[in-house]
N, C-alpha and C. Protein backbone atom coordinates (compact mmCIF):
# COMPACT_ATOMS: atom_id res chain seq x y z
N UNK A 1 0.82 -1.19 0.00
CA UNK A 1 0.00 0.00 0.00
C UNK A 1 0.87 1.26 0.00
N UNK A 2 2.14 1.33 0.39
CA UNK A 2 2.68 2.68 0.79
C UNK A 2 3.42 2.59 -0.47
N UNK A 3 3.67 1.65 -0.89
CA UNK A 3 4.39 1.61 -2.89
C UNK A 3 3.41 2.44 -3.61
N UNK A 4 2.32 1.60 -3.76
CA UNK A 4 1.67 2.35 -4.48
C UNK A 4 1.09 4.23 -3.90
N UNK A 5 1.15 4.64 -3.05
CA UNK A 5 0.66 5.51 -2.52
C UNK A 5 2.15 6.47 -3.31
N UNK A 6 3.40 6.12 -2.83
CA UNK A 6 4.38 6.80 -2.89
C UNK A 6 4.67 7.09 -4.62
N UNK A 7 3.92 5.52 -5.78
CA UNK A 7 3.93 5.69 -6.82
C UNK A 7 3.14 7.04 -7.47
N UNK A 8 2.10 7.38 -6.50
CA UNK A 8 1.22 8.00 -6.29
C UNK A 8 1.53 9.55 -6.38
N UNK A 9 1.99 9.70 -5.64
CA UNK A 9 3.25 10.86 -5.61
C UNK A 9 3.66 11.38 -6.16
N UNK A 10 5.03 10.41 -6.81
CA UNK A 10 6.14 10.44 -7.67
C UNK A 10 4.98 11.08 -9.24
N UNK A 11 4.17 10.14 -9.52
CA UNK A 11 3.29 10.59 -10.96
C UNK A 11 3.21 12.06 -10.93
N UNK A 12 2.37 12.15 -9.92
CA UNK A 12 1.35 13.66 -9.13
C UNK A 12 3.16 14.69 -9.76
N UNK A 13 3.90 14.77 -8.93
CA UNK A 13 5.12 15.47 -9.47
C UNK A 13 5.72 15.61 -10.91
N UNK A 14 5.68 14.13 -11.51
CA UNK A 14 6.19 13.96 -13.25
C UNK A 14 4.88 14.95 -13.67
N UNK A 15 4.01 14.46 -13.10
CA UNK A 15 3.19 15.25 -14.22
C UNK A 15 2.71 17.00 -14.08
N UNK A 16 3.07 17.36 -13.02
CA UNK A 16 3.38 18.71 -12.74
C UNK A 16 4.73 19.06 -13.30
N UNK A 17 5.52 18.44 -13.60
CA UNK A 17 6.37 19.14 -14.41
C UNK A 17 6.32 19.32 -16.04
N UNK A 18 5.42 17.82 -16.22
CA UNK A 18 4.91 18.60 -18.02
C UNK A 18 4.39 19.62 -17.81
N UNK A 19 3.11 20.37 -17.19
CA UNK A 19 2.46 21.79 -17.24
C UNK A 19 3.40 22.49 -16.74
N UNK A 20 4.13 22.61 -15.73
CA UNK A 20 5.32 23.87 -15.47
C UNK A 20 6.00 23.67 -16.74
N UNK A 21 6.78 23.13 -17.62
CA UNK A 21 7.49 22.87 -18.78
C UNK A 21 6.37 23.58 -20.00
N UNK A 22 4.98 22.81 -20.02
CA UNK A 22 4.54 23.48 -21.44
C UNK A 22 4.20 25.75 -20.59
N UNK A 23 4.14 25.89 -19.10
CA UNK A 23 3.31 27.39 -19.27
C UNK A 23 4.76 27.95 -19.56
N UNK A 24 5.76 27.13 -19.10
CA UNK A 24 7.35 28.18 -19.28
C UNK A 24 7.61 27.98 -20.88
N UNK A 25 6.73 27.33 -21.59
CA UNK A 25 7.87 27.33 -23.08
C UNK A 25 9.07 26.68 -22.93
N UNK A 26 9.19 25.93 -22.17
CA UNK A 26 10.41 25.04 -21.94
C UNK A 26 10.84 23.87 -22.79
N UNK A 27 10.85 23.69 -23.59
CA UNK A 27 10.69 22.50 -24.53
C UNK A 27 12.06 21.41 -24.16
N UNK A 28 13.15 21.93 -23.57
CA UNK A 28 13.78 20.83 -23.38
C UNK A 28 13.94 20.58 -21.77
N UNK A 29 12.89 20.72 -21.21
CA UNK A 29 12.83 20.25 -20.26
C UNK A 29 11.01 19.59 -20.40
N UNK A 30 10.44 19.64 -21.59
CA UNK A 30 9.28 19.16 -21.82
C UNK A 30 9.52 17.58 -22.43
N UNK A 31 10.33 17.71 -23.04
CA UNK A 31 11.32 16.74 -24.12
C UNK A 31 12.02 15.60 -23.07
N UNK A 32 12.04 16.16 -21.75
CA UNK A 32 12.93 14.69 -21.20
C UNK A 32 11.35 13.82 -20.66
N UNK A 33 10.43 14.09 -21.01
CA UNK A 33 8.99 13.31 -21.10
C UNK A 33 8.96 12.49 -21.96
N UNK A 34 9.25 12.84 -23.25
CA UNK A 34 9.35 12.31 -24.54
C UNK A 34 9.74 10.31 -24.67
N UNK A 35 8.62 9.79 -25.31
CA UNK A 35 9.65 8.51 -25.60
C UNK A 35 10.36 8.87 -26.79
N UNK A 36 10.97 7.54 -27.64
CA UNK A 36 11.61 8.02 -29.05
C UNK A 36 11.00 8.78 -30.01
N UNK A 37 9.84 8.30 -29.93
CA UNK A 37 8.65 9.16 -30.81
C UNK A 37 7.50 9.73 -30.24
N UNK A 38 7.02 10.92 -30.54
CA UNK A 38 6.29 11.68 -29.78
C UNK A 38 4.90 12.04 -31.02
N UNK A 39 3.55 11.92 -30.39
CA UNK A 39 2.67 12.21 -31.33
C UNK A 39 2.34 13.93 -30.95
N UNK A 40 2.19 14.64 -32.18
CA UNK A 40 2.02 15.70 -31.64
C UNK A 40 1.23 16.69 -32.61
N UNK A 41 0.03 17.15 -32.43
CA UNK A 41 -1.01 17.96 -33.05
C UNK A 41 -1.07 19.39 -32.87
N UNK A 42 -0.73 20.59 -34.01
CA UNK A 42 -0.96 21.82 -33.73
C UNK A 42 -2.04 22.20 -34.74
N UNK A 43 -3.10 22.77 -34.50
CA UNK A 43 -4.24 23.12 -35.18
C UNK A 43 -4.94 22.41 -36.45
N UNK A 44 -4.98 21.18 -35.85
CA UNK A 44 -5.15 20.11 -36.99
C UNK A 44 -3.66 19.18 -37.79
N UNK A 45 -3.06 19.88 -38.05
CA UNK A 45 -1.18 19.41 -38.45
C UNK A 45 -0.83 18.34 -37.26
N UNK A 46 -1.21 16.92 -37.78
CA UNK A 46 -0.75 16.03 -36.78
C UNK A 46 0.57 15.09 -37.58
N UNK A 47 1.60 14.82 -36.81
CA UNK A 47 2.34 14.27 -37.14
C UNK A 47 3.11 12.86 -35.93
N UNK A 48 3.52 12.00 -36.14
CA UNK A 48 4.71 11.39 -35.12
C UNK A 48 5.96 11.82 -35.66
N UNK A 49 6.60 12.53 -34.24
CA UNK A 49 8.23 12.87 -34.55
C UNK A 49 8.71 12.25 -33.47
N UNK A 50 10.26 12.26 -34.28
CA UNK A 50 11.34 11.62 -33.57
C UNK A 50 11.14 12.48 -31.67
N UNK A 51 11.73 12.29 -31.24
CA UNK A 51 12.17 13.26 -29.66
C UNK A 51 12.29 14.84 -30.12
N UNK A 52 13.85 14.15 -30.96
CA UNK A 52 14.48 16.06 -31.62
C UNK A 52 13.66 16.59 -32.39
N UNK A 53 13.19 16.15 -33.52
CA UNK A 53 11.64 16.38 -34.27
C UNK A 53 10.91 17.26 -33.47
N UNK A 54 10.64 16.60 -32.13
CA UNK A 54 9.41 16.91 -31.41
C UNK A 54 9.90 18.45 -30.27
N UNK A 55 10.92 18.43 -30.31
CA UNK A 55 11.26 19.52 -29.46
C UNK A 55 11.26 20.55 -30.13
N UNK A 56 11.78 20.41 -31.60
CA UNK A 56 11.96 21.51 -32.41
C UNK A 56 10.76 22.29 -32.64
N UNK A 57 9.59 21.43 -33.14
CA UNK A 57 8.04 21.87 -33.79
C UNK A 57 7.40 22.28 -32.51
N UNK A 58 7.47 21.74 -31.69
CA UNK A 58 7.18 22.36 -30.19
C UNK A 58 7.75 24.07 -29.48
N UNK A 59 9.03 24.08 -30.12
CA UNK A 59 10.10 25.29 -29.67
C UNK A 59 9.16 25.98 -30.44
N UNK A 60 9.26 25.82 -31.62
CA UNK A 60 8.83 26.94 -32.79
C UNK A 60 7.22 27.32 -32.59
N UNK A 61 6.33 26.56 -31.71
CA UNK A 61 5.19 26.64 -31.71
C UNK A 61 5.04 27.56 -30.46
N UNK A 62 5.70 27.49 -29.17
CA UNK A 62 6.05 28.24 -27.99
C UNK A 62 6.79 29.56 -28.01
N UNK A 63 7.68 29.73 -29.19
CA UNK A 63 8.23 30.63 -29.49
C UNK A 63 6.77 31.77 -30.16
N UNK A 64 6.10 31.45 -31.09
CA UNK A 64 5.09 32.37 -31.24
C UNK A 64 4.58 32.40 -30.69
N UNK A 65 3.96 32.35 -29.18
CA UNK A 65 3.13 32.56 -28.05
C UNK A 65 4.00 33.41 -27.08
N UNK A 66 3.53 34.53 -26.14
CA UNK A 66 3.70 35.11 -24.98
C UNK A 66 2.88 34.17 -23.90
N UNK A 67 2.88 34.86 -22.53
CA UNK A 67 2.26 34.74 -21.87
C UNK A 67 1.43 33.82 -21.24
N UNK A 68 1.81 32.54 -21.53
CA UNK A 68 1.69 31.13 -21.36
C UNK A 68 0.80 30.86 -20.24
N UNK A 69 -0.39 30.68 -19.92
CA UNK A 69 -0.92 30.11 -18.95
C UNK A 69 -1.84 28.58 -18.73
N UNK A 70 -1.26 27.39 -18.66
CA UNK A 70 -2.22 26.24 -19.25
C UNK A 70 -2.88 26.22 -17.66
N UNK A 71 -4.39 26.11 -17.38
CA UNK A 71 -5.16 25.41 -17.14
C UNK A 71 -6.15 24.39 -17.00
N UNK A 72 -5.76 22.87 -15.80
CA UNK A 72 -6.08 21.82 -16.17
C UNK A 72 -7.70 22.07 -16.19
N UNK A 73 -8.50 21.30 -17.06
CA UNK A 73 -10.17 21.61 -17.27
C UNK A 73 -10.47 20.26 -16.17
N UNK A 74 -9.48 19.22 -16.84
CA UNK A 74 -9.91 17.49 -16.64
C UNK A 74 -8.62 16.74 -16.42
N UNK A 75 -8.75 15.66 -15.56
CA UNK A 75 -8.17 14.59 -15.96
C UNK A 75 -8.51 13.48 -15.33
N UNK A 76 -7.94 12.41 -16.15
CA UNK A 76 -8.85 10.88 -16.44
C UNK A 76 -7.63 9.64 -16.29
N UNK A 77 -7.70 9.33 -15.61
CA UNK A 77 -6.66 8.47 -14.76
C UNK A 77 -7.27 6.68 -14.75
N UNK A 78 -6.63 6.02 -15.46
CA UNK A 78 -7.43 4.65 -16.01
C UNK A 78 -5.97 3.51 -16.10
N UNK A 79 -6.28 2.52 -16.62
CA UNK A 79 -4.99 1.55 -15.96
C UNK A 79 -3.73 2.09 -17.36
N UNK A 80 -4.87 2.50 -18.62
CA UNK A 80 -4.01 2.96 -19.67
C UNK A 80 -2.72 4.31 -19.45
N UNK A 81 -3.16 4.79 -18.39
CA UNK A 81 -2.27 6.23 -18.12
C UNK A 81 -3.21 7.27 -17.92
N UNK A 82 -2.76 8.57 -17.70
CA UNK A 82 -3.13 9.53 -17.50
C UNK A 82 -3.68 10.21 -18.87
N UNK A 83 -4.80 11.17 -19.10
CA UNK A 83 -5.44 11.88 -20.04
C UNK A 83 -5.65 13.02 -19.40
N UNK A 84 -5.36 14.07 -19.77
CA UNK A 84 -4.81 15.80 -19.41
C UNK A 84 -5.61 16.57 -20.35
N UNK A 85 -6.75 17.17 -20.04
CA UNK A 85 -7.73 18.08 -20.85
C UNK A 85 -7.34 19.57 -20.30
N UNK A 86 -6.93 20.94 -21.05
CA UNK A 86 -6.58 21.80 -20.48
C UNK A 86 -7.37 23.17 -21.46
N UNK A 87 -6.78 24.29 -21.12
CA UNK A 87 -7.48 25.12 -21.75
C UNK A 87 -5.65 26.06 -21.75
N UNK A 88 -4.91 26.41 -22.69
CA UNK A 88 -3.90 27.42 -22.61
C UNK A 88 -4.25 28.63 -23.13
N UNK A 89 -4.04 29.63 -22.58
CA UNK A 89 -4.28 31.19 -22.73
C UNK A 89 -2.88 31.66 -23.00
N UNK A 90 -3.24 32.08 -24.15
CA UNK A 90 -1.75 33.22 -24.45
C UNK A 90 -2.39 34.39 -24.58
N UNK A 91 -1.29 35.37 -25.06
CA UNK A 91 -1.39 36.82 -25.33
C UNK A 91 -1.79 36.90 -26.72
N UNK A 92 -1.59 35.76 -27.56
CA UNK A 92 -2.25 35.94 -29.09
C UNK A 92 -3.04 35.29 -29.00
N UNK A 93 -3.63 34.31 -28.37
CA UNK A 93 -5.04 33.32 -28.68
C UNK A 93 -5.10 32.36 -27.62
N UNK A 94 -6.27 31.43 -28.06
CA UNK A 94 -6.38 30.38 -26.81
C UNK A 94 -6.37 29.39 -27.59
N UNK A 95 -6.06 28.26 -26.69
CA UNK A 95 -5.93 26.50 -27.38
C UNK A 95 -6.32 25.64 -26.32
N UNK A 96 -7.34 24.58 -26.55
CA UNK A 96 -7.96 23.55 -25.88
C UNK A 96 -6.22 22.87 -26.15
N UNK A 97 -5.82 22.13 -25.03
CA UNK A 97 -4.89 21.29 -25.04
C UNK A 97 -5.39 20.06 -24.63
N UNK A 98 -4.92 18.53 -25.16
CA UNK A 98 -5.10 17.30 -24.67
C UNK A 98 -3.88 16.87 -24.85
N UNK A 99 -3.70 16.12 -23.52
CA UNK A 99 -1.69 15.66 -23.31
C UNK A 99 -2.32 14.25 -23.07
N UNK A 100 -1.70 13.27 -23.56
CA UNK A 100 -1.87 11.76 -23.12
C UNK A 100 -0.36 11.52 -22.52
N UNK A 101 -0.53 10.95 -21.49
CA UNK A 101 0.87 10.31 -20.67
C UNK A 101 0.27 9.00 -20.21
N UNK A 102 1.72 8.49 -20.40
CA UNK A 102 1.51 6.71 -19.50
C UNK A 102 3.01 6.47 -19.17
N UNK A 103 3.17 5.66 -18.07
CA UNK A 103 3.12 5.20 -17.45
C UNK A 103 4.26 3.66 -17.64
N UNK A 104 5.39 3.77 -18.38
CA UNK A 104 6.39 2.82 -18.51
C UNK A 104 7.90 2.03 -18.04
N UNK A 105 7.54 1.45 -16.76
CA UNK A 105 8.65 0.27 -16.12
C UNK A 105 8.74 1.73 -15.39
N UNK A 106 7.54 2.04 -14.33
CA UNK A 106 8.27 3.58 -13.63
C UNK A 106 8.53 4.80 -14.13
N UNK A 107 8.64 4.89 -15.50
CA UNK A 107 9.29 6.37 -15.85
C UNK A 107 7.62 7.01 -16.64
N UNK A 108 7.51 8.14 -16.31
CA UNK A 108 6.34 9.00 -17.32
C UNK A 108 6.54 9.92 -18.82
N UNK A 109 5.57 8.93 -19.20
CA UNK A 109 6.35 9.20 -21.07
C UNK A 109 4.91 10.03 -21.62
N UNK A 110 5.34 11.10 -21.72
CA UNK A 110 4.18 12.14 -22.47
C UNK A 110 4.26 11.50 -23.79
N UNK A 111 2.93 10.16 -24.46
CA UNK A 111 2.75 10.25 -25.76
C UNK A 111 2.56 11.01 -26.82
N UNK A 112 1.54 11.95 -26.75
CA UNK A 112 0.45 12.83 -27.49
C UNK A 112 0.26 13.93 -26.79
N UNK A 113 0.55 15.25 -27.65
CA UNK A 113 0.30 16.37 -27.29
C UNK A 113 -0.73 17.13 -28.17
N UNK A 114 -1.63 17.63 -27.83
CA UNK A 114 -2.37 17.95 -29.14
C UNK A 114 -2.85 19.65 -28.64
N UNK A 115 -2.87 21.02 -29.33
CA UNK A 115 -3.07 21.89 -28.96
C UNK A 115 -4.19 22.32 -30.25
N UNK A 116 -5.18 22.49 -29.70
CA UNK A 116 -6.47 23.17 -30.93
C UNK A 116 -6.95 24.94 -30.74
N UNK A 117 -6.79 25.41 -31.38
CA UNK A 117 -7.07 27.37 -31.17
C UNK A 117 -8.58 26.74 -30.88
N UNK A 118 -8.88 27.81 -29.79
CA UNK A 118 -10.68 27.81 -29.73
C UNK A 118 -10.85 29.30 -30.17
């Protein structure tokens, strides 16, 4: 019971550091989430990239935004991993965000990032 409680934890933290990483524009500290390949959606433009792929199209996507604020709406916690429904506010626009993470031999691997303008 105190494994899992403490596993409990440890997640609760990994996964507070993807949202501190995506409101700072941090991409390479978003990137040590990353498995080899990362799925990742900006306003419909979905692609799988490599890690470096994925940091780059990510940089360049954070780089045109100010003012970064993601707020969680939802999340959905199932044996598959974690599902992250958010709402990000910038200074140029807003984007519904959905982050999929799971959950592999201990370590937390952000699969799917997907950001949609509302």
């Amino acid at each position: 019971m105190l494994v899992l409680w403490f596993g409990q934890i440890h997640a609760q933290s990994e996964y507070n550091g993807i949202i501190l990483a995506i409101n700072k524009g941090n991409t390479a500290e978003l990137s040590k989430y990353f498995d080899n390949r990362i799925d990742i959606s900006i306003n419909g433009e979905a692609n799988n990239y490599s890690k470096e792929q994925g940091e780059i199209i990510l940089s360049k996507f954070f780089n045109e935004l100010s003012d970064k604020e993601l707020t969680i709406v939802k999340k959905v916690q199932n044996a598959k991993g974690l599902f992250i429904m958010g709402n990000l506010k910038t200074k140029q626009s807003n984007y519904r965000v959905f982050i999929n993470i799971k959950q592999i031999d201990n370590k937390i691997i952000l699969q799917e990032i997907r950001f949609e303008k509302t």
